[in-house]
Structures are given as C-alpha cells and as structure tokens.
PDB file of N, CA and C in Angstrom:
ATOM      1  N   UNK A   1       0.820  -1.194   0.000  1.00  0.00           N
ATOM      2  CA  UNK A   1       0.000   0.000   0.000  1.00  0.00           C
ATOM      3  C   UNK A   1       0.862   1.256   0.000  1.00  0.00           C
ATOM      4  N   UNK A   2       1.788   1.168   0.581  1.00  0.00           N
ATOM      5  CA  UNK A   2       2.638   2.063   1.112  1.00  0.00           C
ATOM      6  C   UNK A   2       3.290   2.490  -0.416  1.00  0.00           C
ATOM      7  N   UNK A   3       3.929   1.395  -1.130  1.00  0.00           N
ATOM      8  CA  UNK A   3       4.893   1.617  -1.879  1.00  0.00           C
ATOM      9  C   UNK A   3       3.816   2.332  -3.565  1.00  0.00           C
ATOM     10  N   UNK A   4       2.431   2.156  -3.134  1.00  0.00           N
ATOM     11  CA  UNK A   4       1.366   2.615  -4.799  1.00  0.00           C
ATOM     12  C   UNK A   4       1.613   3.986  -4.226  1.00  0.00           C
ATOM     13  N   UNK A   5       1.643   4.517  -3.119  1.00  0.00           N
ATOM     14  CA  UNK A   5       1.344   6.169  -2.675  1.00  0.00           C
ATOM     15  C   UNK A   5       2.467   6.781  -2.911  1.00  0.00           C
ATOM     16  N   UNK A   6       3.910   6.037  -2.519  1.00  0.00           N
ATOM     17  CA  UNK A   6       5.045   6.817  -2.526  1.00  0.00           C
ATOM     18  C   UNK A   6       4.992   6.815  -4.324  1.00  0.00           C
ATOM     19  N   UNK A   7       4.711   5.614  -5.369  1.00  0.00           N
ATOM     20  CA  UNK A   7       4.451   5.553  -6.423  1.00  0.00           C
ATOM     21  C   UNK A   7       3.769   6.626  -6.932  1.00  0.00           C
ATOM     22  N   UNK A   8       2.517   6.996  -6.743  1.00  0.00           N
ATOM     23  CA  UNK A   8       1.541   8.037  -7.269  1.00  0.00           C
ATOM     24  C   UNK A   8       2.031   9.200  -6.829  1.00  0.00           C
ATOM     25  N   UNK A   9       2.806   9.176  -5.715  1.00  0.00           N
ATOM     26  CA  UNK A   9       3.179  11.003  -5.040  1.00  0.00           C
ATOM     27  C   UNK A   9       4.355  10.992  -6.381  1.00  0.00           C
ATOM     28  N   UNK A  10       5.135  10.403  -6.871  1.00  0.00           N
ATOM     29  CA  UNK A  10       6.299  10.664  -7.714  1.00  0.00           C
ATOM     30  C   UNK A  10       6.035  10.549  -8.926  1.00  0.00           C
ATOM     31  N   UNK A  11       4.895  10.067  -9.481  1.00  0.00           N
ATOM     32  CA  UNK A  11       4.473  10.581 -10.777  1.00  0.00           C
ATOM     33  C   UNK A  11       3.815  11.862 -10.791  1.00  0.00           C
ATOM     34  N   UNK A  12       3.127  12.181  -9.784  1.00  0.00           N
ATOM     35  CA  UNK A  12       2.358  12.961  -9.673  1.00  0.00           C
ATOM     36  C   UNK A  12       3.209  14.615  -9.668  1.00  0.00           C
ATOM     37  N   UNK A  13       4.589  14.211  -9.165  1.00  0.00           N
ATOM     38  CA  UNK A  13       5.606  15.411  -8.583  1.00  0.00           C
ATOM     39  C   UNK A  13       6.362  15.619 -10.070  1.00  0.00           C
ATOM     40  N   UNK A  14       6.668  14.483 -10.973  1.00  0.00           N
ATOM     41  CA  UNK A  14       7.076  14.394 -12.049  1.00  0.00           C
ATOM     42  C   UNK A  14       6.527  15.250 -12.917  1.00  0.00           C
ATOM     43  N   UNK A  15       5.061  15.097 -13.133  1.00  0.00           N
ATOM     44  CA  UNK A  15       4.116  15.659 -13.914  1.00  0.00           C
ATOM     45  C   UNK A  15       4.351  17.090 -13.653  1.00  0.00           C
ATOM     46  N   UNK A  16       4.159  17.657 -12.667  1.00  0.00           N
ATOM     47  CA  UNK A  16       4.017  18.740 -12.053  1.00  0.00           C
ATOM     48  C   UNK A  16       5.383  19.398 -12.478  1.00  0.00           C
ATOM     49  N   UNK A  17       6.496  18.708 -12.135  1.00  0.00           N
ATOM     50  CA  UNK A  17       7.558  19.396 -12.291  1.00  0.00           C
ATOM     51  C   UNK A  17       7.808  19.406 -13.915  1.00  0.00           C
ATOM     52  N   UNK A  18       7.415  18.447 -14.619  1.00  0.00           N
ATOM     53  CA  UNK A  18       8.020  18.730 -16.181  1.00  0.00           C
ATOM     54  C   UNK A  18       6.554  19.177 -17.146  1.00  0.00           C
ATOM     55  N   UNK A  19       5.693  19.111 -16.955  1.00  0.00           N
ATOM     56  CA  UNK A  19       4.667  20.205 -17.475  1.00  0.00           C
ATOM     57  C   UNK A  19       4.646  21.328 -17.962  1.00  0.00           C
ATOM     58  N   UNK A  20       5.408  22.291 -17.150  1.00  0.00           N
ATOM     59  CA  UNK A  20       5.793  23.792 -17.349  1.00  0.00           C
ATOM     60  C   UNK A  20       6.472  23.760 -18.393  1.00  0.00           C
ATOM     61  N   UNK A  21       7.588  22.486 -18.244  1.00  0.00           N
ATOM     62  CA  UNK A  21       8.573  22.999 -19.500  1.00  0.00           C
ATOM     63  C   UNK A  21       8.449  22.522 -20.295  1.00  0.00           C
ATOM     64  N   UNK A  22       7.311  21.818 -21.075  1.00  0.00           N
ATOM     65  CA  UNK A  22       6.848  20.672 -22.461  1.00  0.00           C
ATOM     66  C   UNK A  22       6.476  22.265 -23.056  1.00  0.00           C
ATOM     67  N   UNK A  23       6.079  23.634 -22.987  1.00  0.00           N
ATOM     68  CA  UNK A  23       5.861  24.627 -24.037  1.00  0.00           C
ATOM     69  C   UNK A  23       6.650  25.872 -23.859  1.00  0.00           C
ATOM     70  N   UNK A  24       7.786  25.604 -22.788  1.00  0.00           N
ATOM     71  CA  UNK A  24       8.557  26.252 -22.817  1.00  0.00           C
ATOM     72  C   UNK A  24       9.800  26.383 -23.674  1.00  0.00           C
ATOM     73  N   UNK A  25       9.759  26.300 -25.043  1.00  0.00           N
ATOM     74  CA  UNK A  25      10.772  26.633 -26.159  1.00  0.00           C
ATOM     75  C   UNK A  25       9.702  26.979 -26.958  1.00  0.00           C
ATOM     76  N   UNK A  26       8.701  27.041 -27.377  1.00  0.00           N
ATOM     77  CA  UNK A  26       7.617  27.746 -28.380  1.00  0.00           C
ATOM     78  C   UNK A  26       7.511  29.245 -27.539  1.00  0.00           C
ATOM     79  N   UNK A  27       7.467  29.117 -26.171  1.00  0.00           N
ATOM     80  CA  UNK A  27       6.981  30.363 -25.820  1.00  0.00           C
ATOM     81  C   UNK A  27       8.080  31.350 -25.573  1.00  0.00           C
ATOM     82  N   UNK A  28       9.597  31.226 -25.427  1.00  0.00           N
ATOM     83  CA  UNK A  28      10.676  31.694 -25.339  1.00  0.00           C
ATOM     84  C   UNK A  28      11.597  31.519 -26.880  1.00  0.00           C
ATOM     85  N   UNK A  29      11.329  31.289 -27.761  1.00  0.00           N
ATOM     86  CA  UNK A  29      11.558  31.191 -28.885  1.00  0.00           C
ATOM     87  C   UNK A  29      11.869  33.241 -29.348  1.00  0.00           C
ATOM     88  N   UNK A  30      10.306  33.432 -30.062  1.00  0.00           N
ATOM     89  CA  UNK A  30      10.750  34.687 -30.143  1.00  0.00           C
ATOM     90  C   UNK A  30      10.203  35.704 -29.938  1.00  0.00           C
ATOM     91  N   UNK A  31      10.309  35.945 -28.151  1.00  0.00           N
ATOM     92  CA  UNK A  31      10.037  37.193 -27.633  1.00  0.00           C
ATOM     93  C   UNK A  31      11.552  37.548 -26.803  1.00  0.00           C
ATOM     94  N   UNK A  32      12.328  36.772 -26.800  1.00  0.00           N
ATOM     95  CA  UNK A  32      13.584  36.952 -25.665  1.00  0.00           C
ATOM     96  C   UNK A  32      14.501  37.534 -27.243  1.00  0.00           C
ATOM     97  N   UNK A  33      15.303  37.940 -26.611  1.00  0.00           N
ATOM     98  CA  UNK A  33      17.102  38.842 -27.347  1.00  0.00           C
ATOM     99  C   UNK A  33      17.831  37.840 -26.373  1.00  0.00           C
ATOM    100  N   UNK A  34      18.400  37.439 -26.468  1.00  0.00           N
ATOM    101  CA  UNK A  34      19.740  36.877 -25.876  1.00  0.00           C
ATOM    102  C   UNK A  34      20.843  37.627 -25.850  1.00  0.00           C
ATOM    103  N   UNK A  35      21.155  37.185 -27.284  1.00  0.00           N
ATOM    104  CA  UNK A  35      23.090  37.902 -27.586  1.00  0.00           C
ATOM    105  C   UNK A  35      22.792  38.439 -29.437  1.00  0.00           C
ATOM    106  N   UNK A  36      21.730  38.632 -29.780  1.00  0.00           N
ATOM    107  CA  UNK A  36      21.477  39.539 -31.168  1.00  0.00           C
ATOM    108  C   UNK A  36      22.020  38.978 -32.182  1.00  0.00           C
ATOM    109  N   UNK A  37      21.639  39.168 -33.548  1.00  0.00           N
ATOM    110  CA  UNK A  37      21.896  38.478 -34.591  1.00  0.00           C
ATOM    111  C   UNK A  37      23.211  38.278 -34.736  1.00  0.00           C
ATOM    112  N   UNK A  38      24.254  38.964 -34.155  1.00  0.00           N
ATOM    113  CA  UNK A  38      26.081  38.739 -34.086  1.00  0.00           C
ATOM    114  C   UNK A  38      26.907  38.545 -33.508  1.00  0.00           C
ATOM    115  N   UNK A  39      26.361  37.638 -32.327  1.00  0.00           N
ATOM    116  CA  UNK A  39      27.259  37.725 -31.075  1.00  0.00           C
ATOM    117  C   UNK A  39      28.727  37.603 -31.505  1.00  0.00           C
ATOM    118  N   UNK A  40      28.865  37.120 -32.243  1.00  0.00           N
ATOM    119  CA  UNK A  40      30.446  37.563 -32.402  1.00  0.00           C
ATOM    120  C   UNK A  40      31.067  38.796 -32.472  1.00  0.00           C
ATOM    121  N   UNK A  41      30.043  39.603 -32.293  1.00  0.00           N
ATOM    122  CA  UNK A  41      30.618  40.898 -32.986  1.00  0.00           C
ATOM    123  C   UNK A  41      30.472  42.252 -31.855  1.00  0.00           C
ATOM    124  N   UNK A  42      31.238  43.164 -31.386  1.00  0.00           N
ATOM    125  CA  UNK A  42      30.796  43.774 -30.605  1.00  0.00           C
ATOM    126  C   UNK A  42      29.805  45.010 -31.281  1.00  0.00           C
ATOM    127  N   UNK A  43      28.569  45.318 -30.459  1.00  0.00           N
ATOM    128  CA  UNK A  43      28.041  46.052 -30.905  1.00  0.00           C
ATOM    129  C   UNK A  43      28.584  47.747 -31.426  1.00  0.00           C
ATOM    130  N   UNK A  44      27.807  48.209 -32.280  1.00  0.00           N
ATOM    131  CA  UNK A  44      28.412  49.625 -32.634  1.00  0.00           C
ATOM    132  C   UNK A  44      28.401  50.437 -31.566  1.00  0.00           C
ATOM    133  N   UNK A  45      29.225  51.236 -31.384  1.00  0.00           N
ATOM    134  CA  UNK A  45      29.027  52.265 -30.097  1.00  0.00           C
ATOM    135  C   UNK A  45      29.121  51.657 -28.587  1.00  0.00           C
ATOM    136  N   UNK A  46      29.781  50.236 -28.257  1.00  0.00           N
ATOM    137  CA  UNK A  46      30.370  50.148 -27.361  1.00  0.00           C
ATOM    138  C   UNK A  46      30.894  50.537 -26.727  1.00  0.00           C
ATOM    139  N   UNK A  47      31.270  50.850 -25.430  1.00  0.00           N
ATOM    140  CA  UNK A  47      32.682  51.417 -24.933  1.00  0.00           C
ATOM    141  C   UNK A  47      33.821  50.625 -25.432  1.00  0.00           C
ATOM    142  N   UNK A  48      34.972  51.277 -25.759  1.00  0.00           N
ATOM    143  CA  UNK A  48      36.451  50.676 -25.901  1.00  0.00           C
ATOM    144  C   UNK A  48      37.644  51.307 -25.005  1.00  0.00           C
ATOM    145  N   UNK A  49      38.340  50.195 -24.209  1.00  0.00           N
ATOM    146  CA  UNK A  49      39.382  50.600 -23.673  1.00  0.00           C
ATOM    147  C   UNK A  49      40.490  50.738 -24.225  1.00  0.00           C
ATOM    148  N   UNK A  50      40.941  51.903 -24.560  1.00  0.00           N
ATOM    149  CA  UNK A  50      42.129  51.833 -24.809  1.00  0.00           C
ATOM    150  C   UNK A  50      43.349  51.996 -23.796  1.00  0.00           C
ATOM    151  N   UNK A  51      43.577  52.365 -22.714  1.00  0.00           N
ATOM    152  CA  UNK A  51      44.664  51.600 -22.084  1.00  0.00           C
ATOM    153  C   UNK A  51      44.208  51.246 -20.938  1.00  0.00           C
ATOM    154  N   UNK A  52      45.439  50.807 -20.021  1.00  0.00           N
ATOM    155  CA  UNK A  52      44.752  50.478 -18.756  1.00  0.00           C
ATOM    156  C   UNK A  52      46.393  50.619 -18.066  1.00  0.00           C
ATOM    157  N   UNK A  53      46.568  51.146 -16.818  1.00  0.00           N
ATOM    158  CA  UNK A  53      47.467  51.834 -16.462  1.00  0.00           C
ATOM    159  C   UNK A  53      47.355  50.981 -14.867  1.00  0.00           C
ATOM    160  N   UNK A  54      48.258  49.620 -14.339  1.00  0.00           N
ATOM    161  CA  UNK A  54      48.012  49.134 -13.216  1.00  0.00           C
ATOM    162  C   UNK A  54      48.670  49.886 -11.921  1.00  0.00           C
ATOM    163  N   UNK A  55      47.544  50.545 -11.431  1.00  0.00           N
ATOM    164  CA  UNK A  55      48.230  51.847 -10.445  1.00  0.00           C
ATOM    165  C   UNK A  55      48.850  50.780  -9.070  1.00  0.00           C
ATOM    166  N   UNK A  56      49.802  51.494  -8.385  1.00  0.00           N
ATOM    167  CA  UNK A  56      49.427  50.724  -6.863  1.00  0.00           C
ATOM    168  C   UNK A  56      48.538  50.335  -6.079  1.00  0.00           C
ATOM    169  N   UNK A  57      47.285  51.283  -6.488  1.00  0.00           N
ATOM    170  CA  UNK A  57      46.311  50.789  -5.852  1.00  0.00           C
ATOM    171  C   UNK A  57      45.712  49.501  -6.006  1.00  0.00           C
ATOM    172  N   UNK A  58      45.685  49.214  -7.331  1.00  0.00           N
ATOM    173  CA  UNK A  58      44.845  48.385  -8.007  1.00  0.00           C
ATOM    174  C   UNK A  58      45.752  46.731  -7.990  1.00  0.00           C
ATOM    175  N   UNK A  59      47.131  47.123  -7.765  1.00  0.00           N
ATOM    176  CA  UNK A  59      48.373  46.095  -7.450  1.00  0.00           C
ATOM    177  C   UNK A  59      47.865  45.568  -5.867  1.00  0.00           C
ATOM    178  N   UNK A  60      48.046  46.558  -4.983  1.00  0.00           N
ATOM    179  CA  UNK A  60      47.596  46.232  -3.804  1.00  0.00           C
ATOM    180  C   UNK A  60      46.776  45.246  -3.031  1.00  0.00           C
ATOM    181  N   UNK A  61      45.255  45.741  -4.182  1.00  0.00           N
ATOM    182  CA  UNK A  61      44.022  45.396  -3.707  1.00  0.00           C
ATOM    183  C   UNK A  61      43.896  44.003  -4.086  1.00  0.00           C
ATOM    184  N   UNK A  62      44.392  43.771  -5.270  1.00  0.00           N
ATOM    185  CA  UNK A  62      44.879  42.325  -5.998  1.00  0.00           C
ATOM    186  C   UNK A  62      45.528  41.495  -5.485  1.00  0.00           C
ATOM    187  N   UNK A  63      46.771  42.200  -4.761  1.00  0.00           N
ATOM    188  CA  UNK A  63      47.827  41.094  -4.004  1.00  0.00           C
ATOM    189  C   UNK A  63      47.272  40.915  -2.351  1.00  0.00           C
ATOM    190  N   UNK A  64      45.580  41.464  -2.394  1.00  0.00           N
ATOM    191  CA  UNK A  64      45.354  41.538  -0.606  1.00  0.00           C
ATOM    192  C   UNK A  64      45.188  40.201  -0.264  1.00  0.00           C
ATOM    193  N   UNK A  65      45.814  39.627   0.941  1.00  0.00           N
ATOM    194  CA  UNK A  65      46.086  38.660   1.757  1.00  0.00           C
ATOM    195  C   UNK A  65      47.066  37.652   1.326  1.00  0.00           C
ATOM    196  N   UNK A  66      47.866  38.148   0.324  1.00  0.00           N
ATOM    197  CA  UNK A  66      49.281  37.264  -0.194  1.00  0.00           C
ATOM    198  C   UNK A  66      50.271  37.942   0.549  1.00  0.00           C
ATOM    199  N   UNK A  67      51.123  36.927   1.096  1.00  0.00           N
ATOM    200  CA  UNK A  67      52.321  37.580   1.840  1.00  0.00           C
ATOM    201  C   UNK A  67      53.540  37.563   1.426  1.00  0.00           C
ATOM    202  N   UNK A  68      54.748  38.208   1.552  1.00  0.00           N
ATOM    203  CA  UNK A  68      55.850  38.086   1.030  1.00  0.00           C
ATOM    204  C   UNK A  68      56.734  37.368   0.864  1.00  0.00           C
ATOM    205  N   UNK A  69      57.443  36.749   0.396  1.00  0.00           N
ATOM    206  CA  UNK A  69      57.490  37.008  -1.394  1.00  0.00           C
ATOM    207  C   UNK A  69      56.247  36.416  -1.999  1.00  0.00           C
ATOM    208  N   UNK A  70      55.707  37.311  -3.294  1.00  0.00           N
ATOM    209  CA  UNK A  70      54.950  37.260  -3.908  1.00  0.00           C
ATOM    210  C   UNK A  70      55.004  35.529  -4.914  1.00  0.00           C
ATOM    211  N   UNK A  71      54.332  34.599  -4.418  1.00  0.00           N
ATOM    212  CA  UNK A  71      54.793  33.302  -5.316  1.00  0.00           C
ATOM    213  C   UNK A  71      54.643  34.200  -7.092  1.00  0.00           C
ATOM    214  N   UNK A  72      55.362  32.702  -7.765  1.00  0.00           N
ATOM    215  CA  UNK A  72      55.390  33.235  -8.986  1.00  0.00           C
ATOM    216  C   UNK A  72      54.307  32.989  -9.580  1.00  0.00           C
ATOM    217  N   UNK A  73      53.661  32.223  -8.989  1.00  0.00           N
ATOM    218  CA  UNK A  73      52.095  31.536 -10.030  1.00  0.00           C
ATOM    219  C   UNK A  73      51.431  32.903 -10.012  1.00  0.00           C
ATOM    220  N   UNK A  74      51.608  34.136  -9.220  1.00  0.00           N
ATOM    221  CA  UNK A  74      50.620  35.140  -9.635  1.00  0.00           C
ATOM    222  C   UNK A  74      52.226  36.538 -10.377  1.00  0.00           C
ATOM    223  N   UNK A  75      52.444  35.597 -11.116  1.00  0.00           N
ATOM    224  CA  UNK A  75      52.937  36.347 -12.080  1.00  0.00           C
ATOM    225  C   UNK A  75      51.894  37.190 -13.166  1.00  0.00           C
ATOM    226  N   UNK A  76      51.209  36.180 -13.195  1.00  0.00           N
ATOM    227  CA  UNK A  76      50.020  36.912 -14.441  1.00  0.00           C
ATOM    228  C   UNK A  76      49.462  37.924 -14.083  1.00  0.00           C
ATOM    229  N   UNK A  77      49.200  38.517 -13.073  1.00  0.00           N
ATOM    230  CA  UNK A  77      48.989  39.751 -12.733  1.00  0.00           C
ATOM    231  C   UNK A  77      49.905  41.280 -13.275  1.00  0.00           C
ATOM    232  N   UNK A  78      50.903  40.732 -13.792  1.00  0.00           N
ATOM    233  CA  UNK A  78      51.999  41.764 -14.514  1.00  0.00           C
ATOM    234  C   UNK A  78      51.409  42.138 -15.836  1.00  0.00           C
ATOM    235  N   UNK A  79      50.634  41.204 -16.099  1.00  0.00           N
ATOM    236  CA  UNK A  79      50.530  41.122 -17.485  1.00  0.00           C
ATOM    237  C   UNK A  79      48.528  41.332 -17.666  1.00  0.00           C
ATOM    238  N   UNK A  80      47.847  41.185 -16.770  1.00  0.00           N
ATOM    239  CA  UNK A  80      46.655  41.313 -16.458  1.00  0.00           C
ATOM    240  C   UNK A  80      45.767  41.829 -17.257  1.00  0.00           C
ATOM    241  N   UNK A  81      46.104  43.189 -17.070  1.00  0.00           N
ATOM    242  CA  UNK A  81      45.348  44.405 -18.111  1.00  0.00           C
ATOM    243  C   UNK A  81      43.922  44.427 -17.507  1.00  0.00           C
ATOM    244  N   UNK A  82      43.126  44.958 -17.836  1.00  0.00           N
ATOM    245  CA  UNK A  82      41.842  45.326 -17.397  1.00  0.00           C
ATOM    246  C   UNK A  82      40.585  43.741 -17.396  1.00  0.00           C
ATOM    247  N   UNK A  83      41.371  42.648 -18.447  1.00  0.00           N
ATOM    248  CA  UNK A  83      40.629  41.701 -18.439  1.00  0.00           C
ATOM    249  C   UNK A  83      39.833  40.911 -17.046  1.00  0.00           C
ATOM    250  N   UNK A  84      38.591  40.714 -17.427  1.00  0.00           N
ATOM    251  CA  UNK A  84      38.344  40.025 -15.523  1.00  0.00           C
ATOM    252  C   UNK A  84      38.776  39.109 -15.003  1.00  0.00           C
ATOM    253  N   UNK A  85      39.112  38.925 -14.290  1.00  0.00           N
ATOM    254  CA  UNK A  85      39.713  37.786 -13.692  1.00  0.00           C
ATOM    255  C   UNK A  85      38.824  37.883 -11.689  1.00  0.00           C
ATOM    256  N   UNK A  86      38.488  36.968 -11.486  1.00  0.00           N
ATOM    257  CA  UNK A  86      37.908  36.470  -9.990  1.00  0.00           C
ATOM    258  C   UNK A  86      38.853  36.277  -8.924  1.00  0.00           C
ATOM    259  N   UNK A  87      40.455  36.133  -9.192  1.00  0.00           N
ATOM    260  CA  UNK A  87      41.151  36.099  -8.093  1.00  0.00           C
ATOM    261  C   UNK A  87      41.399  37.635  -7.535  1.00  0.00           C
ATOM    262  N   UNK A  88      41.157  38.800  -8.087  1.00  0.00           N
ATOM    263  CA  UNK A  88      40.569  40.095  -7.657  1.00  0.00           C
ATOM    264  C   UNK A  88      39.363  40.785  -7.096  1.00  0.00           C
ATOM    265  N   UNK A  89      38.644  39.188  -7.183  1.00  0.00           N
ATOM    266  CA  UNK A  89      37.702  39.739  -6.343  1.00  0.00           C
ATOM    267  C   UNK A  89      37.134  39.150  -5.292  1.00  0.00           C
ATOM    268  N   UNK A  90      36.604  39.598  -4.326  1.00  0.00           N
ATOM    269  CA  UNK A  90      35.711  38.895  -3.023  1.00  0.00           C
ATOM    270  C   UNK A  90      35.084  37.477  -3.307  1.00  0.00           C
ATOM    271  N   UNK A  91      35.096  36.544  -2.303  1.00  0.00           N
ATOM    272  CA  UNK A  91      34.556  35.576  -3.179  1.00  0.00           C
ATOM    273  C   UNK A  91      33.880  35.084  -1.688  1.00  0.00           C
ATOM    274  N   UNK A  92      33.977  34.093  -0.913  1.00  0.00           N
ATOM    275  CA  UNK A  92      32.648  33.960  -0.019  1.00  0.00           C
ATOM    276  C   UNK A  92      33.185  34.508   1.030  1.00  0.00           C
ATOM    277  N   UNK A  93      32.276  34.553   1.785  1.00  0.00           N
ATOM    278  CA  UNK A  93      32.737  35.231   3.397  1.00  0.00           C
ATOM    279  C   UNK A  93      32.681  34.328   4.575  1.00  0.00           C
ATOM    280  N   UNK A  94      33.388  34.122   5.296  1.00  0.00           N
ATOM    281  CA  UNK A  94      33.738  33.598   6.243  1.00  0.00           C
ATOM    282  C   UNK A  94      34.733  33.014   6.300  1.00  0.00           C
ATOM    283  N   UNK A  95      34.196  31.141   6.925  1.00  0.00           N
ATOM    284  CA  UNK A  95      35.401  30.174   7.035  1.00  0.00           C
ATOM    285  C   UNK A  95      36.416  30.957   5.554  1.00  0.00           C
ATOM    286  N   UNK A  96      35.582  31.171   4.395  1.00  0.00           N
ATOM    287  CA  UNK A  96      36.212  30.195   3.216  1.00  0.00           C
ATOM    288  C   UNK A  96      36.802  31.935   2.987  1.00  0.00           C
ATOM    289  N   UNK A  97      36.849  32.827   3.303  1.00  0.00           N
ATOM    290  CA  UNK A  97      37.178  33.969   3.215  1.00  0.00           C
ATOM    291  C   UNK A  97      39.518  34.004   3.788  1.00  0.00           C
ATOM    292  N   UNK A  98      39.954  33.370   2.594  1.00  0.00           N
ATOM    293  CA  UNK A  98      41.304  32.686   3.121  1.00  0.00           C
ATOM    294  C   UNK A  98      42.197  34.145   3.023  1.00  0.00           C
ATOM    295  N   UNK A  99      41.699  35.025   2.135  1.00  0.00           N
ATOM    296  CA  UNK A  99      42.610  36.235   1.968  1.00  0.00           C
ATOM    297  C   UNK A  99      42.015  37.612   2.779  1.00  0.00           C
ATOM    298  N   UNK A 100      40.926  37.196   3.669  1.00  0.00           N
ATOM    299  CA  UNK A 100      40.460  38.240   4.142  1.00  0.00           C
ATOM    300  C   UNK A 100      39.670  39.714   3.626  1.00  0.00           C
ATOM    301  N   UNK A 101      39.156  39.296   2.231  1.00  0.00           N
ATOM    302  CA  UNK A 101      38.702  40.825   1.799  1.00  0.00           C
ATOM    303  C   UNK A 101      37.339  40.995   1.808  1.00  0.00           C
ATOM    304  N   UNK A 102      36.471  39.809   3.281  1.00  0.00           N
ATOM    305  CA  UNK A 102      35.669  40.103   3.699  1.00  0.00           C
ATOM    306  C   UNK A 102      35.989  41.462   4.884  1.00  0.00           C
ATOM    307  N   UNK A 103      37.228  41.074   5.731  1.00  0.00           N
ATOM    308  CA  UNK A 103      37.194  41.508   6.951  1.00  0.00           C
ATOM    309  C   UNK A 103      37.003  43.553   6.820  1.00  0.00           C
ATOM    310  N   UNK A 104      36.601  43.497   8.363  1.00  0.00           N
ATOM    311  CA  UNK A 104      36.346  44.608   8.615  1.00  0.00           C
ATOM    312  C   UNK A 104      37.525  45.700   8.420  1.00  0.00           C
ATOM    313  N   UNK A 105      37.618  47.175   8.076  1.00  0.00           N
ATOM    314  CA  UNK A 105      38.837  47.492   7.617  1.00  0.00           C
ATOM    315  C   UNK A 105      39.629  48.114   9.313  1.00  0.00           C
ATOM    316  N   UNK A 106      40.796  47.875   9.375  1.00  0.00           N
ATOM    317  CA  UNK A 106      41.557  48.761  10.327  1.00  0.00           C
ATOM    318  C   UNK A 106      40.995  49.557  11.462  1.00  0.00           C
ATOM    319  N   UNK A 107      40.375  49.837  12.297  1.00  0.00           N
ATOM    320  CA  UNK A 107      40.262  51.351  13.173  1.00  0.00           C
ATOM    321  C   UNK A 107      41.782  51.621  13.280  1.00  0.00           C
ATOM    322  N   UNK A 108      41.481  52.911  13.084  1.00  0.00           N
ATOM    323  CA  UNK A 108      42.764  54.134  12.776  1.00  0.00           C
ATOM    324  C   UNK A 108      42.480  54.918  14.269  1.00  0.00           C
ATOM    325  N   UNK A 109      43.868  55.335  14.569  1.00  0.00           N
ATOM    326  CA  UNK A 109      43.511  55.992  15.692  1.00  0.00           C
ATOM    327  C   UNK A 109      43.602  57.585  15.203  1.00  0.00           C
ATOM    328  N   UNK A 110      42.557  58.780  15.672  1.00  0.00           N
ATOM    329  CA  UNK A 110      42.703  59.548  15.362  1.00  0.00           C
ATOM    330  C   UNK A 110      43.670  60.416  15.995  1.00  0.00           C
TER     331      UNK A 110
END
C-alpha cells in the first residue's frame, strides 16, 4: 500500500515538475534577445578601452592577503590588463574567506 502512494506522489511530482517545460521553447523562442543576430561581434558604439594603467592601488588590492614574497604563479597579474579575472575579487565570506577581503577594515587611531 505504502509503496502505490510513494508511487503516485512521484508521478504525480514528475508531472508537475516537467509540465511547465513541455511549451517552454515555443513560448521563449521569439520574444527573448539573448546575444542579437552577431554575437560575435561587438556592438556599434560600445565602450572601448584603450589603455589600462596598473596603479598601486589596483596592485595592492589584488595582491590583498598574499604575503611576502609574492609566489610566482601570480605572475600573471603583470601582465593582467583590465581583463576580468575572480582572483581580484571577493569571493565567499567567512570560514572560506582565506585572503580576508571580507574583513572589517583597520580602526585608525585619530
């Protein structure tokens, strides 16, 4: 008895869950833009960078919670340029927060 109910609750959850998406490519077909007839191509009137100038600041904030000497695996940072890269940025907070650019900043004494 037990095992027709857990049976019928999981067809029943099945149905439910894949229903929605049996007319979901007719109906997202063509009212959405994604990436436009050229994604290869950047659009006209983009912004363009033309240089990118790695100040100290921006060295700093990059090398925060690496200690001295700088290993060589973050050599690529010499060479960086404005491209994104995620080891510049915050990534979870807490335990897993290993370089600290969750933490709270300094009190300064006035």
């Amino acid at each position: 008895m037990k095992s027709r109910k857990r049976m019928a609750l999981a067809c029943c959850v099945s149905a439910l869950t894949l229903f929605p998406l049996a007319g979901a490519p007719a109906a997202y077909a063509s009212d959405r833009f994604v990436a436009g007839s050229a994604p290869h191509q950047r659009p006209a009137g983009a912004p363009v960078l033309k240089a990118f100038a790695a100040s100290a600041e921006w060295r700093k904030a990059a090398l925060t919670g690496v200690g001295e000497p700088i290993p060589a695996s973050l050599k690529f940072l010499d060479n960086q340029g404005a491209w994104y890269t995620p080891f510049d940025q915050r990534g979870m907070p807490g335990y897993y927060d290993l370089r600290a650019m969750h933490a709270p900043p300094a009190k300064t004494k006035p």
